[in-house]
Protein backbone atom coordinates (compact mmCIF):
# COMPACT_ATOMS: atom_id res chain seq x y z
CA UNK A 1 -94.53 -74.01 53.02
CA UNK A 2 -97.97 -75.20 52.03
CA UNK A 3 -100.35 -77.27 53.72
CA UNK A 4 -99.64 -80.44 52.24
CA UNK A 5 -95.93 -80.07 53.11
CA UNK A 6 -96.41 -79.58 56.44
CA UNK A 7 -99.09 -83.05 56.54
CA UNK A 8 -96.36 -84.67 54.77
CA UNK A 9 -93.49 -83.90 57.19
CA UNK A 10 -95.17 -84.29 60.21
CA UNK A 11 -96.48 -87.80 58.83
CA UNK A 12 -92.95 -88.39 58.64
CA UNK A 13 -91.36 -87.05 61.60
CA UNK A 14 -92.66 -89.03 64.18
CA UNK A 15 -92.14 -92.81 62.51
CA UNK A 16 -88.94 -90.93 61.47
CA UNK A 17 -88.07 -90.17 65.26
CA UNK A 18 -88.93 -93.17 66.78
CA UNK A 19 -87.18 -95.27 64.36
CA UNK A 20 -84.04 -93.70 64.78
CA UNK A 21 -84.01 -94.19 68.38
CA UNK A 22 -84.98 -97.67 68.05
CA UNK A 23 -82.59 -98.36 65.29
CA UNK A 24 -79.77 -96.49 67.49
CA UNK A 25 -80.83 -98.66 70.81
CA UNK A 26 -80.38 -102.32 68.50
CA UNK A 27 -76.92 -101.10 66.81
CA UNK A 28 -75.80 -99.48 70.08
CA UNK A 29 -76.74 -102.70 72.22
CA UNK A 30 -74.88 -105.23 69.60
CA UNK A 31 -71.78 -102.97 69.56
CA UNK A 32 -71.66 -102.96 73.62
CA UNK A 33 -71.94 -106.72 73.47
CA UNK A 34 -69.01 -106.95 71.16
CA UNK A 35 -66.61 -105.30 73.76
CA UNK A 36 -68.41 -106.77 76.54
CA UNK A 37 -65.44 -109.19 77.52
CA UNK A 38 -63.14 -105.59 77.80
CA UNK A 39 -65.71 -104.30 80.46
CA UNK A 40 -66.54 -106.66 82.56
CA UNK A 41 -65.22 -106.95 85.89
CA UNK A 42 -62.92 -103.83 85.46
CA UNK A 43 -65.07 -101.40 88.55
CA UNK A 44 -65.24 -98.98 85.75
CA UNK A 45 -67.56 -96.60 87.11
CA UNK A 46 -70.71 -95.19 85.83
CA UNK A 47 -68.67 -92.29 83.82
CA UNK A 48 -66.62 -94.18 81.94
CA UNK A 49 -69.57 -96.74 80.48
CA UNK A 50 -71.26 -93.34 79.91
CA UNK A 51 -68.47 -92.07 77.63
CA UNK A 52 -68.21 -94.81 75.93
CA UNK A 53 -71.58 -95.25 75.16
CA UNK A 54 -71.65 -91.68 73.96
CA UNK A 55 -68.96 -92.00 71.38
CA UNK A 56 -70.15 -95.18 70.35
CA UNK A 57 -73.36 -93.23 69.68
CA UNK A 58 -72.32 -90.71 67.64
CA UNK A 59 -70.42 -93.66 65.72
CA UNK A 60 -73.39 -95.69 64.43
CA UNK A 61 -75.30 -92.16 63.42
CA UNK A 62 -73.92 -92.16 59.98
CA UNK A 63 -75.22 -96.10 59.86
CA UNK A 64 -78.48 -95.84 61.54
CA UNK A 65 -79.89 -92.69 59.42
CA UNK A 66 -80.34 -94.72 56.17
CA UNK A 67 -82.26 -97.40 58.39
CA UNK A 68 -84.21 -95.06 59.69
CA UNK A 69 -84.98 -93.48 56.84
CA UNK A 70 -85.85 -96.07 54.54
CA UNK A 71 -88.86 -97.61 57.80
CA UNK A 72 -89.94 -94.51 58.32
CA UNK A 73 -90.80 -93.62 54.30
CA UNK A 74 -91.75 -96.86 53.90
CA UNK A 75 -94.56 -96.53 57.48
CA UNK A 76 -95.21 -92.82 56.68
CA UNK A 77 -96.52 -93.16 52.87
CA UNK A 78 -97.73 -96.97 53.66
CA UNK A 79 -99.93 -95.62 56.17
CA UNK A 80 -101.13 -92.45 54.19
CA UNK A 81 -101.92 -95.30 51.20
CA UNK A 82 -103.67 -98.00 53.77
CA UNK A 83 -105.87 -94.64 54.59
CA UNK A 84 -106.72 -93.55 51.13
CA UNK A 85 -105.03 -90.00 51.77
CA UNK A 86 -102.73 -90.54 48.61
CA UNK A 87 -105.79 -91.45 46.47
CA UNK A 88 -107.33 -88.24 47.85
CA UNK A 89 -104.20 -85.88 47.07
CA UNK A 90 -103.72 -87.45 43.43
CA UNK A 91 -107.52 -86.99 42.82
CA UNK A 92 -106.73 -83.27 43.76
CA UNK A 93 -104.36 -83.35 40.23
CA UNK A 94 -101.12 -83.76 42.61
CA UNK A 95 -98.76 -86.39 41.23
CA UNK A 96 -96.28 -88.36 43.34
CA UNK A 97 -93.48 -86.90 43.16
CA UNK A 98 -94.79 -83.50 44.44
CA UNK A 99 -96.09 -85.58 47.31
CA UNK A 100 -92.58 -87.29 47.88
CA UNK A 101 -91.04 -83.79 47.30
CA UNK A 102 -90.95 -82.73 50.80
CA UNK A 103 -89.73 -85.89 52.38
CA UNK A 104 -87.13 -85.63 49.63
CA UNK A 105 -85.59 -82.66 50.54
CA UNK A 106 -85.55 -83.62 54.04
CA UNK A 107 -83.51 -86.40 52.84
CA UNK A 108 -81.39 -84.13 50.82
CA UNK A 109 -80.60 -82.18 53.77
CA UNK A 110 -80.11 -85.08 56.00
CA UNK A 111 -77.56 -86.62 53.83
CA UNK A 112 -75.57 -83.26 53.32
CA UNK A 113 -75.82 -83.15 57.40
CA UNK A 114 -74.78 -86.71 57.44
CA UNK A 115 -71.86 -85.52 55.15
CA UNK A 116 -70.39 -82.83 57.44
CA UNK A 117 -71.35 -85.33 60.11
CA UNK A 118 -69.06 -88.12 58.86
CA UNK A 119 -66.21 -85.62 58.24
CA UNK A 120 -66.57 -83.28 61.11
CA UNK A 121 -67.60 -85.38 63.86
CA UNK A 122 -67.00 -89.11 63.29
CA UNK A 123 -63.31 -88.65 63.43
CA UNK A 124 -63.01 -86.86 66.63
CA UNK A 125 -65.34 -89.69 68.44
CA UNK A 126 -63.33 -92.19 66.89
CA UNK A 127 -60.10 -90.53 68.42
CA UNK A 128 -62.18 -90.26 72.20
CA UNK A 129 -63.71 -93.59 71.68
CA UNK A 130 -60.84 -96.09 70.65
CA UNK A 131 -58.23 -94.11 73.09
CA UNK A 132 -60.58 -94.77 75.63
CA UNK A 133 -61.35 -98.67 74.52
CA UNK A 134 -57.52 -99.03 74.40
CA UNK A 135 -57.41 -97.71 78.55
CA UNK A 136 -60.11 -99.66 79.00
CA UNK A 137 -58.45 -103.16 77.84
CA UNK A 138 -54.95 -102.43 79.33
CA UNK A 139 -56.74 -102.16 82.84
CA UNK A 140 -56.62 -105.21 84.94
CA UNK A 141 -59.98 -106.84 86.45
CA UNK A 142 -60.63 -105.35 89.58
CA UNK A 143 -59.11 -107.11 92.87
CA UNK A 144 -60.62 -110.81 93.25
CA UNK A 145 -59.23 -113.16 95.47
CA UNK A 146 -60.78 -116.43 95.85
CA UNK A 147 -60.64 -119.05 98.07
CA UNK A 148 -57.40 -121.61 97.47
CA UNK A 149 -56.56 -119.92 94.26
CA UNK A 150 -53.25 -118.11 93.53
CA UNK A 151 -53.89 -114.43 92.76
CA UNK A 152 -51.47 -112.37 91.13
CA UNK A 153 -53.08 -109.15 89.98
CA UNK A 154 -50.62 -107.08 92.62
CA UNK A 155 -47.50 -106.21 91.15
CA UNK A 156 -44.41 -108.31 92.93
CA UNK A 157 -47.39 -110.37 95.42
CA UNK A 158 -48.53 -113.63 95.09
CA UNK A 159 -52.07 -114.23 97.55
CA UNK A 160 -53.55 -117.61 98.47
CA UNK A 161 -56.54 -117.67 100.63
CA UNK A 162 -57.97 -121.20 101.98
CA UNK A 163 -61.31 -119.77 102.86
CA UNK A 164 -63.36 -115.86 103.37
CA UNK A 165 -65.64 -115.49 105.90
CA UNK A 166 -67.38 -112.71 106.92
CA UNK A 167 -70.77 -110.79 105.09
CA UNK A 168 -68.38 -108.90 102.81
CA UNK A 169 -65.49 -111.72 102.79
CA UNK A 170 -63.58 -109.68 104.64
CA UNK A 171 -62.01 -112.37 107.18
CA UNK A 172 -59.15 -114.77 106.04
CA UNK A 173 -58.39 -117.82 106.74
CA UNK A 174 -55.02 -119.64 105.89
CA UNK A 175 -53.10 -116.86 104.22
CA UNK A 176 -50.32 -117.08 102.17
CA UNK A 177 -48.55 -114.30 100.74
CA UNK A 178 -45.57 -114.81 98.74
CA UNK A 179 -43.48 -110.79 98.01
CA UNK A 180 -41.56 -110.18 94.87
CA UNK A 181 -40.84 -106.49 95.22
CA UNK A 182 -37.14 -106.85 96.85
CA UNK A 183 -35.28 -106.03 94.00
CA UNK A 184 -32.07 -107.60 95.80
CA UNK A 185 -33.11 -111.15 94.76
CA UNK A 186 -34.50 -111.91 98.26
CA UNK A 187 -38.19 -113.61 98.59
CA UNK A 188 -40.66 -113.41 101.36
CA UNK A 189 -42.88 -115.68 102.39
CA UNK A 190 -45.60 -115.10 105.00
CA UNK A 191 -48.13 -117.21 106.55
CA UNK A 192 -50.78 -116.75 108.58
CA UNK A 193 -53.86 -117.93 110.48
CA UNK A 194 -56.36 -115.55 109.73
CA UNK A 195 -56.41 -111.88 108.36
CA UNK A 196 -58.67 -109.35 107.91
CA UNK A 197 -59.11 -107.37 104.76
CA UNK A 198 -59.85 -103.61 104.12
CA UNK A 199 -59.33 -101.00 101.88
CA UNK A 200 -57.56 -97.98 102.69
CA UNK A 201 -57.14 -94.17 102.07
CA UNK A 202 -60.64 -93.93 100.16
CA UNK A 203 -59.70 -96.88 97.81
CA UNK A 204 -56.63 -96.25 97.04
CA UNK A 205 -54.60 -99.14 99.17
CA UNK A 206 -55.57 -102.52 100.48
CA UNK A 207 -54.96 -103.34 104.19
CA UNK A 208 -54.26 -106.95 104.88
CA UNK A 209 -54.34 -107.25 108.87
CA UNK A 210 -52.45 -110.33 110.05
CA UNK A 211 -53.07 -113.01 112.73
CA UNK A 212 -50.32 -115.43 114.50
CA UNK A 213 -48.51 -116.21 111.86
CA UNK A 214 -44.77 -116.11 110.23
CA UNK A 215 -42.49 -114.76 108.00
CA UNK A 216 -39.57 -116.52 105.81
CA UNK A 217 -37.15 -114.43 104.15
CA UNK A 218 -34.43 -115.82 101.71
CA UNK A 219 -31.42 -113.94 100.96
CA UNK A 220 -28.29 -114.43 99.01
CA UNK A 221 -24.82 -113.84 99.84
CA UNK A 222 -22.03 -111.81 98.26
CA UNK A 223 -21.67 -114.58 94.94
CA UNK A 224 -25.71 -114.54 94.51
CA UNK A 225 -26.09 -117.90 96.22
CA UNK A 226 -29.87 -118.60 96.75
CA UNK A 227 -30.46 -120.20 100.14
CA UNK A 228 -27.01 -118.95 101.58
CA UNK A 229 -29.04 -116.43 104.27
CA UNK A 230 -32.28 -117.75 105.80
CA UNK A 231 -34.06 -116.07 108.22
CA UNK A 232 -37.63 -117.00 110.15
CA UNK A 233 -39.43 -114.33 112.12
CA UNK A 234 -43.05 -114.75 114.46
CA UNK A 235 -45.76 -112.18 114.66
CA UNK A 236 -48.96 -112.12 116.45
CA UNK A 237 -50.05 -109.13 114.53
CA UNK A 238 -48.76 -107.52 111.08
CA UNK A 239 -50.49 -104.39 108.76
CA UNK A 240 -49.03 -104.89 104.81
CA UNK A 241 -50.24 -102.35 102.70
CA UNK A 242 -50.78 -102.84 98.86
CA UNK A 243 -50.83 -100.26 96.37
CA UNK A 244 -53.92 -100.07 93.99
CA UNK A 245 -52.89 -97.40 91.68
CA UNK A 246 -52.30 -100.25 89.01
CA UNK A 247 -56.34 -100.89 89.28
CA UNK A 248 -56.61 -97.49 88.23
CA UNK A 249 -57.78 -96.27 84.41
CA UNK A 250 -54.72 -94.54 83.22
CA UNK A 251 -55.41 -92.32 80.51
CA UNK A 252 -53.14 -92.11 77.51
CA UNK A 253 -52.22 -89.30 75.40
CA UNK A 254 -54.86 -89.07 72.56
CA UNK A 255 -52.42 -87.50 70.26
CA UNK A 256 -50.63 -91.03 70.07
CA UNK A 257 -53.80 -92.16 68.02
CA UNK A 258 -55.16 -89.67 65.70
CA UNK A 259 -52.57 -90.76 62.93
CA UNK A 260 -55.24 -93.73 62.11
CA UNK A 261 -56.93 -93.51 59.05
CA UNK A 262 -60.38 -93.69 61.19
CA UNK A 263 -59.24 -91.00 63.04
CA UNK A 264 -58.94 -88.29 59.71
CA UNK A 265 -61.06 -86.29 57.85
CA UNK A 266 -61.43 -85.71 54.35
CA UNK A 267 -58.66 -83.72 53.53
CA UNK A 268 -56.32 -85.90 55.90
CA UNK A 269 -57.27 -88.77 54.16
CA UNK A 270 -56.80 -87.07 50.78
CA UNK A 271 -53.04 -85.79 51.94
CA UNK A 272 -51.93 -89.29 53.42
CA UNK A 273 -52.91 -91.21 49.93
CA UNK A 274 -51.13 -88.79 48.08
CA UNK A 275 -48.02 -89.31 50.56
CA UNK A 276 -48.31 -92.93 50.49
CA UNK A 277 -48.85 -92.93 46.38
CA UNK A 278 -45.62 -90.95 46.29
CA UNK A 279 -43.59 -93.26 48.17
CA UNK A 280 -45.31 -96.33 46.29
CA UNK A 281 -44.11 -94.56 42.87
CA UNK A 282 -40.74 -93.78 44.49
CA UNK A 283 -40.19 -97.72 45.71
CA UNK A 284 -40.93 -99.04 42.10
CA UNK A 285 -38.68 -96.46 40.22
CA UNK A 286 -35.69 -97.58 42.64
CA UNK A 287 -36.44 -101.06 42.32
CA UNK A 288 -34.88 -101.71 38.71
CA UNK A 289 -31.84 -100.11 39.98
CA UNK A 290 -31.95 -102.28 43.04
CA UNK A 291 -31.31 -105.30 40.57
CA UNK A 292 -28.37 -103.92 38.87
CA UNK A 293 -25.93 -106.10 41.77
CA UNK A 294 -27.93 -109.26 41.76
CA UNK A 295 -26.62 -109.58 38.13
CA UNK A 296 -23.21 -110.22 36.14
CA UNK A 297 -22.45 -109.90 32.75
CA UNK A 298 -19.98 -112.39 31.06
CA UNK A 299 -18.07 -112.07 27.52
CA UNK A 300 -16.20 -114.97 26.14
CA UNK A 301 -13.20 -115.55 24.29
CA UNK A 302 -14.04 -117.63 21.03
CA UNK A 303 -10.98 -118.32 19.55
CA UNK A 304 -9.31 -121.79 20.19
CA UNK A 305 -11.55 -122.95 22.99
CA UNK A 306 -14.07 -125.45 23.84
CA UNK A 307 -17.72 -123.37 25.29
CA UNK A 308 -17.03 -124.78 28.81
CA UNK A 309 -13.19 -123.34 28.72
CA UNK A 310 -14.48 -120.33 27.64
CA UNK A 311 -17.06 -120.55 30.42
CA UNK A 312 -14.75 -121.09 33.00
CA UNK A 313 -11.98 -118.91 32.10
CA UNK A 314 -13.17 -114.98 32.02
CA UNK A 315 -16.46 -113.63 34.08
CA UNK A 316 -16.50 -109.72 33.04
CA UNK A 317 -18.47 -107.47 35.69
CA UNK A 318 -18.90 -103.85 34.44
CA UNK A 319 -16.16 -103.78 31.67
CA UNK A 320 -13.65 -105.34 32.87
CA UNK A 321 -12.00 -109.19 32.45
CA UNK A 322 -11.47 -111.05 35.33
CA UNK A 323 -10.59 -114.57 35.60
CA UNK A 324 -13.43 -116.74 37.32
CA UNK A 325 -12.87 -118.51 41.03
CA UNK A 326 -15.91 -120.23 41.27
CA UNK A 327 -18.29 -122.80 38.95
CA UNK A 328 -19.96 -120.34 36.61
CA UNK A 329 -23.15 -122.50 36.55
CA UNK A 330 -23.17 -122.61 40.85
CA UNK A 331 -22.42 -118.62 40.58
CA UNK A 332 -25.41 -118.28 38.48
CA UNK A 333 -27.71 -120.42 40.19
CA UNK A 334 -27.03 -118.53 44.01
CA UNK A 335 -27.62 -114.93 41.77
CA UNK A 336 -30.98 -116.37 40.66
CA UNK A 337 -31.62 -117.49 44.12
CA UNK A 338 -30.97 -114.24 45.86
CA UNK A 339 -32.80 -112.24 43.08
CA UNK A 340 -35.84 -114.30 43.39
CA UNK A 341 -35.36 -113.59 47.37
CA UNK A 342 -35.31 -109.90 46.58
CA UNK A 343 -37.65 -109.66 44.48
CA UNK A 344 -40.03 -111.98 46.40
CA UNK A 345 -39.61 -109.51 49.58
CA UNK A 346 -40.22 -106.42 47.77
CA UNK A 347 -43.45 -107.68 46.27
CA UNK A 348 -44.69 -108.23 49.72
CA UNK A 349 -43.33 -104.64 50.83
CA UNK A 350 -45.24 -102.94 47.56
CA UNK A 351 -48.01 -105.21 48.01
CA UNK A 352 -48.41 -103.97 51.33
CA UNK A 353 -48.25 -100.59 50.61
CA UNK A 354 -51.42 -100.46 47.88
CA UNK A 355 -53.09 -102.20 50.65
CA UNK A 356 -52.57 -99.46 52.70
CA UNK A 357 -53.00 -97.26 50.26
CA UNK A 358 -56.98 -98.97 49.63
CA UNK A 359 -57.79 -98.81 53.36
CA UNK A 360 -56.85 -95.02 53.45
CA UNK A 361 -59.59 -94.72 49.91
CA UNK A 362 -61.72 -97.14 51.84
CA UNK A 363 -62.20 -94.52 54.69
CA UNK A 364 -62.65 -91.77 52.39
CA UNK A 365 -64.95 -93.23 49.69
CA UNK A 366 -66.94 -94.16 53.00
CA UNK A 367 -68.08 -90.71 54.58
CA UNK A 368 -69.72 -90.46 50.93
CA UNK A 369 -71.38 -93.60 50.61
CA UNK A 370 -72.77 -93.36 54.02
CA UNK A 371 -73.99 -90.17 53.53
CA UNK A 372 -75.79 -91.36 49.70
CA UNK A 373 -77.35 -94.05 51.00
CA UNK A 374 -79.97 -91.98 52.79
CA UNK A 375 -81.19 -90.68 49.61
CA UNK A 376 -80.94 -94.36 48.36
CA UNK A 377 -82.74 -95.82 51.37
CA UNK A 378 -85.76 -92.81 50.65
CA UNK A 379 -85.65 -93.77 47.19
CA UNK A 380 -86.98 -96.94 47.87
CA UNK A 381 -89.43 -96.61 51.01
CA UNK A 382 -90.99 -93.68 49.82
CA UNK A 383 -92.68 -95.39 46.45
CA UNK A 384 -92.81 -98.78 48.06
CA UNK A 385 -94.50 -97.34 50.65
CA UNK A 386 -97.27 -95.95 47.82
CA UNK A 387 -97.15 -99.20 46.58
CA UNK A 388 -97.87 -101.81 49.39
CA UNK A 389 -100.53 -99.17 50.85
CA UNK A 390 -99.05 -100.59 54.25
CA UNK A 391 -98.22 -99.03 57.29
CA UNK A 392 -97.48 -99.46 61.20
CA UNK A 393 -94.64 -102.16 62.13
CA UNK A 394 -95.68 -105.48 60.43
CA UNK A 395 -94.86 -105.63 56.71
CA UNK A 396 -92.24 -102.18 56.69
CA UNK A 397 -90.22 -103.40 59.05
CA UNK A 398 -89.74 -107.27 57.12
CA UNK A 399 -89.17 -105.11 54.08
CA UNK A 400 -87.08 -102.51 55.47
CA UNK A 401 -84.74 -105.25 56.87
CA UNK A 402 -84.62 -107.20 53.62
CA UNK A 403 -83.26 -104.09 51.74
CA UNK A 404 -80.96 -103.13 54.64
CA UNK A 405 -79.40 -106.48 54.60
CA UNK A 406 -78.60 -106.80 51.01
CA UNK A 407 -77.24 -103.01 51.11
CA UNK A 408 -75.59 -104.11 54.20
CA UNK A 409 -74.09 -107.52 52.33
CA UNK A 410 -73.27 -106.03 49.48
CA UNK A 411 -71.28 -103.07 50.95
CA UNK A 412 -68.98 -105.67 52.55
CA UNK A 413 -68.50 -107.59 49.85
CA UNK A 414 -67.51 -104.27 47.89
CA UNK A 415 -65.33 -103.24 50.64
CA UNK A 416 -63.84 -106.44 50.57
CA UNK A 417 -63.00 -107.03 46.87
CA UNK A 418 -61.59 -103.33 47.34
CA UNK A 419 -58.98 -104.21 50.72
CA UNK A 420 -57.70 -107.08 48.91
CA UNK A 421 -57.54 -105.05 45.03
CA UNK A 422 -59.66 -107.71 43.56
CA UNK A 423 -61.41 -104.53 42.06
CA UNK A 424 -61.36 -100.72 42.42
CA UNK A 425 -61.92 -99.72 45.68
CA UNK A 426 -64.23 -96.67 44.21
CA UNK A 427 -66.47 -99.79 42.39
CA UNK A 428 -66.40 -102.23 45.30
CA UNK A 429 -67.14 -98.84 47.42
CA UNK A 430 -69.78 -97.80 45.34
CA UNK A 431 -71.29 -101.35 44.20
CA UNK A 432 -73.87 -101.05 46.89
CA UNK A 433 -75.30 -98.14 45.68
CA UNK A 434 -75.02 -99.16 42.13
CA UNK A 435 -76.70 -102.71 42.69
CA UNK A 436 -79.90 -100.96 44.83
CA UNK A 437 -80.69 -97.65 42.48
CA UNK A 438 -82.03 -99.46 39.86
CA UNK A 439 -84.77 -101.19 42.36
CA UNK A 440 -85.86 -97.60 43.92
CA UNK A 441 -85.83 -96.53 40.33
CA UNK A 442 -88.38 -99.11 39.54
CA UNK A 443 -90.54 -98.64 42.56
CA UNK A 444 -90.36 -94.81 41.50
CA UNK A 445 -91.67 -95.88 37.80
CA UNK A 446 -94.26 -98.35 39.17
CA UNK A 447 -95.53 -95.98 42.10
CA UNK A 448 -96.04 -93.40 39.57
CA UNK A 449 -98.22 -95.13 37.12
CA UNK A 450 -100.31 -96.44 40.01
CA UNK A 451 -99.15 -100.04 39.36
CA UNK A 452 -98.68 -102.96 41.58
CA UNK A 453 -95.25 -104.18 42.34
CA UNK A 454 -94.38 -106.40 39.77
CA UNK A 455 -97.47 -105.37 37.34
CA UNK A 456 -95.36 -104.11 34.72
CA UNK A 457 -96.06 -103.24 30.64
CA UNK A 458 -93.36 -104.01 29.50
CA UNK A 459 -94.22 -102.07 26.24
CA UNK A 460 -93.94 -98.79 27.64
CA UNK A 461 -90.35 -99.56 28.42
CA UNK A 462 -89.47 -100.00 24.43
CA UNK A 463 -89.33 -96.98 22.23
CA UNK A 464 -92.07 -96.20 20.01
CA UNK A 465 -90.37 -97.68 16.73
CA UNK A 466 -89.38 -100.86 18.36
CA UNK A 467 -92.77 -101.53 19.75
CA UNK A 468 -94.21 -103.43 16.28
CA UNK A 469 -93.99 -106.97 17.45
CA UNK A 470 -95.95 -105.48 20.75
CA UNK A 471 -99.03 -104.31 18.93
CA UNK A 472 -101.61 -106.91 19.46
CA UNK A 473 -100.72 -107.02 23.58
CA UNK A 474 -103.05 -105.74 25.78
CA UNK A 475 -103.07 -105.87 29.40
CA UNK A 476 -105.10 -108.30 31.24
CA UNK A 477 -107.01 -106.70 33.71
């Protein structure tokens, strides 16, 4: 590796670096905020906020490395231009794109990492990740009773407290406690003065101690008459244990998950769009042959009748003559009805499955896109970096989020008009790419001629034998 290689890379790798974390930090902060309302208020632990953040991580990799990318070519050769070390190498006889050559490669290699990446990796974080989520959401908030409010997060108790006393809130006052869990049909109730309120068994059960108070306990007779048995009991003291294992995070079975499309690799992908194309051909060969009942074919006798006698007299399914029993006209109408019905229901059920079908292409035309936009996003921050000669945070960071924005935008869209077939998915996939090449193509052309950003001559763009009503233009300087 020569010298200049080596100045070049280590320009880049710090900017390169720190931008990634940064980028990371933003992307992994927003996505944290977004399940937020899942987390709170669960006593998750430490771990499992760790984990998540983890997967979630790995997750926006494949998005932050064009980002990062495309700030740190644009800081990296900015800053080398602001300094006049790019003047310096071209005076040397280097041109530009030997100095963007090793950044280049690095960007090569990246994306081919970010390739493997997005196949490899991204699907088994996406299994851990969402499996976890889903735990996380089906766990109830963590035990919270409040003052003269009804809490029910128990299974089979109802808790009313009039007031908590105590530097932890430990010591009730006015407790009501209302008991579900007789699966006879009977209902306690029991009130008492005070309480106090611990937790048992490292965690895992909730004492509720018990002051002068009393118990009510409903019970039916032999026919399941409420009210029939009614018993009241005093206590001056009484221990109830509750169970917290429903507080718990119960873990479920990540196997149940890893059929979703996020969830596969390429060649998953690839083998469940082929399955569901199969079926899709299979459901609109059948459906012709589907019809054949919804119709009826009628011949009529000519000879000696009027057309509504004739009507009204044979009705031939198949081949054979039978007489008609009901108005041909009413007949006809309810067929039309019910074929309409059918065919309105399979629409839906086809249209359903090409939108399945997209989602699954979606997926897979992603892991490529993702990976092709960091030699996109180096394509243009490396020669608009040469061009606006500027570096540190101010101006490539404003740039840098205009271009991310519009790839960002326009990727949507493209997914979008894909999802809902308004056009190929592999266009509306790819329409991103295809709207933003042509600009880092044009930075490329500019930076290489030493010209400013829109200083263009526009001659040099026409072919020599097309360039005769161009001759008298000359470039103002």
């Amino acid at each position: 590796m020569k010298k200049l290689d080596k100045l070049i890379l280590r320009a880049f790798a710090g900017p390169f670096l720190l931008t990634f974390a940064v980028v990371q930090f933003i992307f992994l902060t927003q996505y944290m905020l977004k399940y937020m309302d899942d987390l709170v208020g669960k006593d998750l632990g430490f771990g499992v906020i760790a984990q998540l953040l983890f997967y979630f991580a790995v997750l926006l990799a494949p998005i932050s490395l064009p980002l990062a990318v495309l700030l740190s070519s644009l800081m990296t050769f900015g800053t080398l231009g602001e300094h006049h070390e790019l003047t310096a190498i071209k005076t040397a006889g280097i041109s530009l794109t030997r100095i963007l050559r090793p950044v280049m490669l690095f960007s090569l290699l990246l994306a081919g990492v970010g390739l493997w990446f997005n196949n490899t990796i991204v699907p088994m974080a996406n299994l851990q990740a969402f499996s976890l989520l889903w735990d996380v959401r089906q766990q109830k908030l963590a035990l919270d009773i409040r003052e003269g409010v009804f809490y029910n997060g128990i299974p089979g108790y109802t808790i009313k407290v009039n007031e908590k006393m105590g530097e932890n809130g430990d010591i009730l006052k006015g407790v009501m406690i209302y008991d579900h869990t007789q699966s006879s049909g009977s209902m306690r109730v029991i009130l008492a003065d005070s309480g106090r309120m611990s937790t048992l068994y490292g965690g895992q059960y909730l004492g509720l101690e018990l002051f002068r108070g009393r118990m009510y306990i409903e019970q039916p007779n032999t026919n399941n008459q409420p009210g029939a048995n009614f018993i009241r009991q005093n206590f001056s003291r009484n221990l109830i244990t509750f169970s917290l294992a429903s507080f718990g995070l119960a873990r479920t079975k990540t196997e149940l998950f890893k059929d979703n499309k996020m969830m596969l690799n390429l060649n998953q992908l690839n083998h469940y769009t082929d399955s569901l194309h199969q079926r899709l051909r299979k459901e609109r060969s059948q459906l012709v042959m589907q019809l054949h009942p919804y119709y009826t074919y009628l011949r009529f006798d000519t000879t000696g009748q009027s057309a509504m006698q004739r009507v009204a007299q044979w009705q031939v399914p198949a081949t054979r003559l039978q007489p008609v029993n009901l108005n041909v006209t009413q007949q006809a109408a309810n067929r039309a009805r019910n074929v309409r019905s059918f065919l309105g229901s399979s629409s839906e059920r086809l249209t359903n499955s090409t939108k399945d079908i997209a989602n699954y292409r979606i997926e897979t035309f992603r892991k490529y896109t993702q990976s092709a936009a960091i030699l996109l996003m180096f394509l243009i921050g490396a020669p608009l970096g040469a061009i606006i000669k500027k570096g540190g945070l101010g101006i490539p960071i404003l740039v840098s989020i205009v271009f991310f924005i519009v790839y960002y935008v326009v990727s949507i869209m493209g997914e979008k008009y894909g999802r809902e077939m308004v056009m190929p998915v592999g266009i509306g996939m790819w329409m991103a790419t295809a709207v933003l090449l042509p600009i880092g193509l044009f930075f490329l052309y500019q930076a290489r001629h030493d010209s400013g950003l829109f200083d263009l001559n526009w001659g040099q763009l026409v072919p020599a034998r097309f360039r005769w009503p161009l001759r008298g233009y000359k470039k103002s300087v």
